[in-house]
Protein backbone atom coordinates (compact mmCIF):
# COMPACT_ATOMS: atom_id res chain seq x y z
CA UNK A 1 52.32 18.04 -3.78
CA UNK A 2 49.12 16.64 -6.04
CA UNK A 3 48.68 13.23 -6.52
CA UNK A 4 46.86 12.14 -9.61
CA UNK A 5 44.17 9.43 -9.50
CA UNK A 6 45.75 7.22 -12.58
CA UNK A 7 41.86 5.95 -15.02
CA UNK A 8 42.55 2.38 -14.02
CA UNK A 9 42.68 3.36 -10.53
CA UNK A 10 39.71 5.05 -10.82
CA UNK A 11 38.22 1.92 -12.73
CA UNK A 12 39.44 -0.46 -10.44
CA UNK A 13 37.93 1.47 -7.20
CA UNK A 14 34.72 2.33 -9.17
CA UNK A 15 34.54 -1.72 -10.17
CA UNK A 16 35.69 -3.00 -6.08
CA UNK A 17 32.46 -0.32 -4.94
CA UNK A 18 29.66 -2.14 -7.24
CA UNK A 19 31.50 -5.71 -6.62
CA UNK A 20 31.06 -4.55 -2.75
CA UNK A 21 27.37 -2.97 -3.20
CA UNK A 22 26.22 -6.14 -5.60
CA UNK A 23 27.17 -8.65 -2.86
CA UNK A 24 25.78 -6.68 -0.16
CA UNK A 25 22.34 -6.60 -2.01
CA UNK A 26 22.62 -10.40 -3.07
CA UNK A 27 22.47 -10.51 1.39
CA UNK A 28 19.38 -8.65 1.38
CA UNK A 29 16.52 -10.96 1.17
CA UNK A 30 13.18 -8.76 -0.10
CA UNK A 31 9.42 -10.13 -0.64
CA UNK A 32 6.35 -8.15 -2.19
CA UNK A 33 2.49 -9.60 -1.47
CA UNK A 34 0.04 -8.23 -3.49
CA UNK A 35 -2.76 -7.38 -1.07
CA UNK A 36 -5.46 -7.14 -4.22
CA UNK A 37 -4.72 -10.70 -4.52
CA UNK A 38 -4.61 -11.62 -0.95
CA UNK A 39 -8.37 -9.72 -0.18
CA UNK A 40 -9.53 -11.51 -3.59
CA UNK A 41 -8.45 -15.17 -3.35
CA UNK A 42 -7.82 -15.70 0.51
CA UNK A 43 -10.48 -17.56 2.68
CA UNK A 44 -10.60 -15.16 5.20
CA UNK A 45 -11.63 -12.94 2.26
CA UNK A 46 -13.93 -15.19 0.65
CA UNK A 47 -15.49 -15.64 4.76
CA UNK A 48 -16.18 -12.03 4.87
CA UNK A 49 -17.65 -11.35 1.74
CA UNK A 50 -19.93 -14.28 2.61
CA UNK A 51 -20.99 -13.12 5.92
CA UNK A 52 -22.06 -9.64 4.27
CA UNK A 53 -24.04 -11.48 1.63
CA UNK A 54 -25.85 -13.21 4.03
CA UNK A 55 -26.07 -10.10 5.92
CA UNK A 56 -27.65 -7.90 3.46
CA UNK A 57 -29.12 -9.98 1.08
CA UNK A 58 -32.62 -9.38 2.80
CA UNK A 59 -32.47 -5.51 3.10
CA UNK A 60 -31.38 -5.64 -0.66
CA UNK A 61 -33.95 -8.06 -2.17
CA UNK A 62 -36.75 -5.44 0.20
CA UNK A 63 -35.17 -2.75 -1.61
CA UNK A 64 -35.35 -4.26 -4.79
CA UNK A 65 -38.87 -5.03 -4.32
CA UNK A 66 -39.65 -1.38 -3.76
CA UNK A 67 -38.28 -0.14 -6.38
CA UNK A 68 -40.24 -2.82 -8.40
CA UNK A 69 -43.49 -1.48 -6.83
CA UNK A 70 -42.10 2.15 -8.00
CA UNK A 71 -41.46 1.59 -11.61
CA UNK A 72 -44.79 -0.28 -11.86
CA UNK A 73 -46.65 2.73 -10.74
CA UNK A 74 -45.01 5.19 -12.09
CA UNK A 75 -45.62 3.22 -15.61
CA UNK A 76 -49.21 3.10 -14.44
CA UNK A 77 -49.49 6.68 -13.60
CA UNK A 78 -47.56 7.50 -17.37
CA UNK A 79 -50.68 5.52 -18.85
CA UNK A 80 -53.40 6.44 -17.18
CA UNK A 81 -52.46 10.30 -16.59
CA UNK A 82 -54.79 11.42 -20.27
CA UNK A 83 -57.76 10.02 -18.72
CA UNK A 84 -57.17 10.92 -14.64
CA UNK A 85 -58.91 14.07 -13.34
CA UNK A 86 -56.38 16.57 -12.83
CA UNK A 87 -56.93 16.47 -9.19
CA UNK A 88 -56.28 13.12 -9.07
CA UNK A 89 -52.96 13.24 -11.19
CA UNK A 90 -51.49 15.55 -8.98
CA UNK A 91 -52.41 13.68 -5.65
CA UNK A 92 -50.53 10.41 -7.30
CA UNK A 93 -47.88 12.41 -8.69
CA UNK A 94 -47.25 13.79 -5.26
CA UNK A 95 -47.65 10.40 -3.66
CA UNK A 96 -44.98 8.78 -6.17
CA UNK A 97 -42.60 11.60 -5.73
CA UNK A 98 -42.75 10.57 -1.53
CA UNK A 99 -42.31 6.98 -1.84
CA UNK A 100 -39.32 7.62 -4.81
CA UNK A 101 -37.70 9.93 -1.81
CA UNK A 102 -38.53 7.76 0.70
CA UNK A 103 -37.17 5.17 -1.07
CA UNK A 104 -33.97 6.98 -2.00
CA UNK A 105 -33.04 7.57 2.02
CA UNK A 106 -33.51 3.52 2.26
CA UNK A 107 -31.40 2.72 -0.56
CA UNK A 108 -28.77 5.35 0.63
CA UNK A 109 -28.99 3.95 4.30
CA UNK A 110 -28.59 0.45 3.02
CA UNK A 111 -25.20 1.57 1.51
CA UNK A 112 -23.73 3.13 4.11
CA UNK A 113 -24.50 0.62 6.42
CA UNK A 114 -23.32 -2.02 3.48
CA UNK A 115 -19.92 -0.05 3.25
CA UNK A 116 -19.33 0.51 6.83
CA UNK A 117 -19.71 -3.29 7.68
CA UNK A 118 -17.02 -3.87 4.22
CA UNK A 119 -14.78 -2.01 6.21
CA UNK A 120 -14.92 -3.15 9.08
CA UNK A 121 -14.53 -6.91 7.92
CA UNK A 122 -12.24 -5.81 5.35
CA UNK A 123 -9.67 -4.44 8.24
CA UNK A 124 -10.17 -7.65 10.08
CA UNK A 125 -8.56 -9.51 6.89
CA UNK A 126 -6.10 -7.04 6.43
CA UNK A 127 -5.06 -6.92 10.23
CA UNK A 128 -4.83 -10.89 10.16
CA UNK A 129 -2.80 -10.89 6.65
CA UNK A 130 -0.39 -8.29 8.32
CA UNK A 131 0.13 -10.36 11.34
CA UNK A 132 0.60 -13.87 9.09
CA UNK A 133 3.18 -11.33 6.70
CA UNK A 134 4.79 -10.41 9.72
CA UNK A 135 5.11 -14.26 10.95
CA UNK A 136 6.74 -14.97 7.37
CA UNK A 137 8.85 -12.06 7.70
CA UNK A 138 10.35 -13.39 10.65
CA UNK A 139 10.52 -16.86 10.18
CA UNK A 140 12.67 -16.54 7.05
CA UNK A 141 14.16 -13.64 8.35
CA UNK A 142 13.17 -11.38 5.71
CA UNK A 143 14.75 -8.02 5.53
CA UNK A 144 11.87 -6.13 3.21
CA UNK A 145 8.48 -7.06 2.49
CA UNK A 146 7.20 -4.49 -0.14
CA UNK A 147 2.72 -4.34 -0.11
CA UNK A 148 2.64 -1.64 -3.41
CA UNK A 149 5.26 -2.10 -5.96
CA UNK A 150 5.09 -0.79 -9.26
CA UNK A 151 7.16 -4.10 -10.99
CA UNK A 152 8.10 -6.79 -8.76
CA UNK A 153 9.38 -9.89 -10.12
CA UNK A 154 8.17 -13.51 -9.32
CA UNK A 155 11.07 -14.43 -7.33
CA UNK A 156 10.30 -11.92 -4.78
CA UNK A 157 6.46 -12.34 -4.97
CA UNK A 158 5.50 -14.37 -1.84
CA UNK A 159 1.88 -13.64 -2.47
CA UNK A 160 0.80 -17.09 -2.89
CA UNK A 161 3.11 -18.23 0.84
CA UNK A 162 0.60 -15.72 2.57
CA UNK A 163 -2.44 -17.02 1.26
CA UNK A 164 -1.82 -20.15 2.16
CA UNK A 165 -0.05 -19.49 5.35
CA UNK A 166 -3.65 -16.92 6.09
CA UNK A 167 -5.76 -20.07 4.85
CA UNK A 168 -3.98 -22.31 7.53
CA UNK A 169 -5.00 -20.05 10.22
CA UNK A 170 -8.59 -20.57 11.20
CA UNK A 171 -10.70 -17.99 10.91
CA UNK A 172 -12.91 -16.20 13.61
CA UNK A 173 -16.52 -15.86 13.62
């Protein structure tokens, strides 16, 4: 014999299984950090972007100074070029196309080297902001913390707690 599931049954089961999942998920305890935020506003951030400032400031103002020299001659060349034996143009043509290369493999070894050293500090942040996340994590027993979210609302953002708890910590040299 079939027995029939009565619609309030089926209501009253349907409404116990969201009253059941609801208070299970009111247990969970979930946090997001936006790691933009953290690598923007933290001080180990702010400490690293420093320290490659300082680091290639000199290499950039050289390169900047080249390409200074450059334009200037190249304008020169551009004004003088009616009047310049054709021999001549051609030997400073040839001479400006060398130091434009020349100068080209500088600039392009300058940012490599410039974005090898961003990464390499940059992972030092991030590996120090994971470990502090972690800390929080487990200190108020956390049972998600969510790094790329699409929405995440402000009473699960506990951006600003790792900042400060990463700002607490003192940072290496």
């Amino acid at each position: 014999m079939k027995k029939l599931i009565s619609l309030p049954s089926l209501l009253a089961a349907g409404a116990l299984g969201l009253g059941m999942a609801a208070a299970s998920a009111q247990e969970l305890k979930i946090g997001y950090v936006n790691s933009e935020k953290v690598l923007r506003e933290s001080n180990a951030a702010k400490a690293a972007q420093s320290k490659l400032e300082a680091e290639f400031s000199k290499r950039e103002k050289e390169l900047q100074e080249v390409a200074s020299r450059l334009k200037a001659a190249s304008d020169k060349l551009e004004k003088d070029a009616p009047t310049l034996p054709e021999g001549e143009r051609v030997r400073r043509q040839r001479e400006l196309v060398e130091q434009d290369r020349e100068f080209q493999r500088k600039r392009r070894e300058f940012q490599e080297d410039l974005n090898q050293r961003k990464n390499e500090e940059l992972s030092a942040v991030v590996e120090r902001a994971n470990r502090v996340i972690k800390q929080v994590f487990e200190g108020e027993k956390y049972d998600l913390i969510l790094q790329e979210a699409v929405f995440a609302s402000p009473k699960v953002d506990i951006t600003d707690k790792v900042i400060k708890a990463l700002n607490a910590a003192p940072v290496p040299k």
